[in-house]
C-alpha atoms as a PDB file:
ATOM      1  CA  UNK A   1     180.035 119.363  22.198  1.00  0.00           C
ATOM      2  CA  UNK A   2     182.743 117.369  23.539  1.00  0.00           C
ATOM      3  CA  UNK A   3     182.410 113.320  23.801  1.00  0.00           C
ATOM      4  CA  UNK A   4     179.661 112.289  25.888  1.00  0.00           C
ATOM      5  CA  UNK A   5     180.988 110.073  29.519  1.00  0.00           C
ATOM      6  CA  UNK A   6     178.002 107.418  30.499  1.00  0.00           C
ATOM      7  CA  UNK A   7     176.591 110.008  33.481  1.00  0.00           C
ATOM      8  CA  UNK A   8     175.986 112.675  30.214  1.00  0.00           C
ATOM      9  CA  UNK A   9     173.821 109.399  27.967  1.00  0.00           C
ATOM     10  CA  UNK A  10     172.221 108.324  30.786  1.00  0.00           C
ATOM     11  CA  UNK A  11     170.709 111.943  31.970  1.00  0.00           C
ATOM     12  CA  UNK A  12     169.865 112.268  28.865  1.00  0.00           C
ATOM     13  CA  UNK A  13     168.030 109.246  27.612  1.00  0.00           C
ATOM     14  CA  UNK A  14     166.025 109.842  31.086  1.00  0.00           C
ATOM     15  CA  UNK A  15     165.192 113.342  29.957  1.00  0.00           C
ATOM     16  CA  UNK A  16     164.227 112.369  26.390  1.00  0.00           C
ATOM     17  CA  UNK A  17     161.721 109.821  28.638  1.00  0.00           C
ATOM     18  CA  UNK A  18     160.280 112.372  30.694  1.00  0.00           C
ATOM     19  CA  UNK A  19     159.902 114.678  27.331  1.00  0.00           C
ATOM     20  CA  UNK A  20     158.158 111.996  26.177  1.00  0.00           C
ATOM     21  CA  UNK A  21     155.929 111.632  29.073  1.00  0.00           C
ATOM     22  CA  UNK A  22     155.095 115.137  28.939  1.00  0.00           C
ATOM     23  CA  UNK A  23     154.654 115.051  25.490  1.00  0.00           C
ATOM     24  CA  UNK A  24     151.962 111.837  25.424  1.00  0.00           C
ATOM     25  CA  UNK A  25     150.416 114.194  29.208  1.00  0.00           C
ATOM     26  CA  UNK A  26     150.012 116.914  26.785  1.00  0.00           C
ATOM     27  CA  UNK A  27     148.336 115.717  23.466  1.00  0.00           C
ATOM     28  CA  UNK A  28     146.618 112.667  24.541  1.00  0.00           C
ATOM     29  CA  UNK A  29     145.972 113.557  28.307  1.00  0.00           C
ATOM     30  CA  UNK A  30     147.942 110.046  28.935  1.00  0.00           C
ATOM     31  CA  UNK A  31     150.490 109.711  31.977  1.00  0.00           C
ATOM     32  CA  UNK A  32     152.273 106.332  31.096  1.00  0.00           C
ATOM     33  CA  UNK A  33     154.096 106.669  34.223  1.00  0.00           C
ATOM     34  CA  UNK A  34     151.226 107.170  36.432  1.00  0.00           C
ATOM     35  CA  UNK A  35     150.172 104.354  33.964  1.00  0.00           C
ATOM     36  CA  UNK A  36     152.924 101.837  34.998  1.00  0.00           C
ATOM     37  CA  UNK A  37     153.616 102.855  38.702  1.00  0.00           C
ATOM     38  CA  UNK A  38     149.952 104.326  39.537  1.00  0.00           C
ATOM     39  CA  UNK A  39     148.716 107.556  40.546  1.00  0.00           C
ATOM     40  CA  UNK A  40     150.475 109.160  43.971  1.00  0.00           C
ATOM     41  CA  UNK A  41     152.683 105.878  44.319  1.00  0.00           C
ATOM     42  CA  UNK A  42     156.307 105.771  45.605  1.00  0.00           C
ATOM     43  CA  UNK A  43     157.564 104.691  42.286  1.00  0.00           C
ATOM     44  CA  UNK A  44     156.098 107.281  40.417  1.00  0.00           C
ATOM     45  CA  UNK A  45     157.180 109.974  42.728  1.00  0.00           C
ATOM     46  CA  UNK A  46     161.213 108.350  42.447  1.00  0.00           C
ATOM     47  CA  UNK A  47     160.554 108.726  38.713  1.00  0.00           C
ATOM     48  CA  UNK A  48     159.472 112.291  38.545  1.00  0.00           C
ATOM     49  CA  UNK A  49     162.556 112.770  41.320  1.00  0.00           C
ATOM     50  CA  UNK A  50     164.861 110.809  38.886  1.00  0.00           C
ATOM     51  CA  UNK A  51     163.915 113.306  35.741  1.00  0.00           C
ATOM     52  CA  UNK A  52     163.926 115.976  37.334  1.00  0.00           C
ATOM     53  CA  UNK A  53     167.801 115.582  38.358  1.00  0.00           C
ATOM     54  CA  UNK A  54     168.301 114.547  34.752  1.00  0.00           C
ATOM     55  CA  UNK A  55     167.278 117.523  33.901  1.00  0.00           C
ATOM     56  CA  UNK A  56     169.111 119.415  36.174  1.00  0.00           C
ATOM     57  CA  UNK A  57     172.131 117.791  35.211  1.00  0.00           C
ATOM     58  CA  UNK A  58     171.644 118.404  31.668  1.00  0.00           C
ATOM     59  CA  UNK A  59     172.031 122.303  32.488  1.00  0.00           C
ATOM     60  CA  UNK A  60     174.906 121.642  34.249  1.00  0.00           C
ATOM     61  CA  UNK A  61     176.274 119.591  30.948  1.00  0.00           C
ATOM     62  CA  UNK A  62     174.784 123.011  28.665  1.00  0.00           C
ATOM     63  CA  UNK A  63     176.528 125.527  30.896  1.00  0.00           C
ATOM     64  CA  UNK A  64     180.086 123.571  30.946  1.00  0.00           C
ATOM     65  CA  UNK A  65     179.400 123.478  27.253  1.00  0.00           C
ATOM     66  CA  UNK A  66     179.339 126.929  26.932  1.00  0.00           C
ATOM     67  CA  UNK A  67     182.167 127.713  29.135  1.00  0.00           C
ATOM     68  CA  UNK A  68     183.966 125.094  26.816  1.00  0.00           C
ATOM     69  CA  UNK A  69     183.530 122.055  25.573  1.00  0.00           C
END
């Protein structure tokens, strides 16, 4: 994969979080975001929003990488 620009570190650092997230969700029943922001709050629905186009980014970034890096 080619060099990584600060758009490419940043979606993915924020998808490593959410994997996280789901990750603690999934063996420990533990939403640390819902934690922080609260349950059904603003915040925590800008959050989800945020990794969500992180992650939909990061499919861009895997399908330009396979077109050519």
């Amino acid at each position: 994969m080619g060099k990584f620009n600060f758009l490419d570190w940043l979606a993915m650092i924020i998808m490593i979080i959410g994997a996280l997230n789901w990750g603690l969700v999934g063996v420990f029943n533990f939403n640390i975001v819902e934690y922080i922001f609260g349950i059904g709050a603003v915040a925590t629905k800008i959050v989800y929003i945020v990794v969500g186009l992180a992650a939909l980014y990061g499919i861009a970034m895997l399908f330009k990488c396979f077109k050519g890096c």
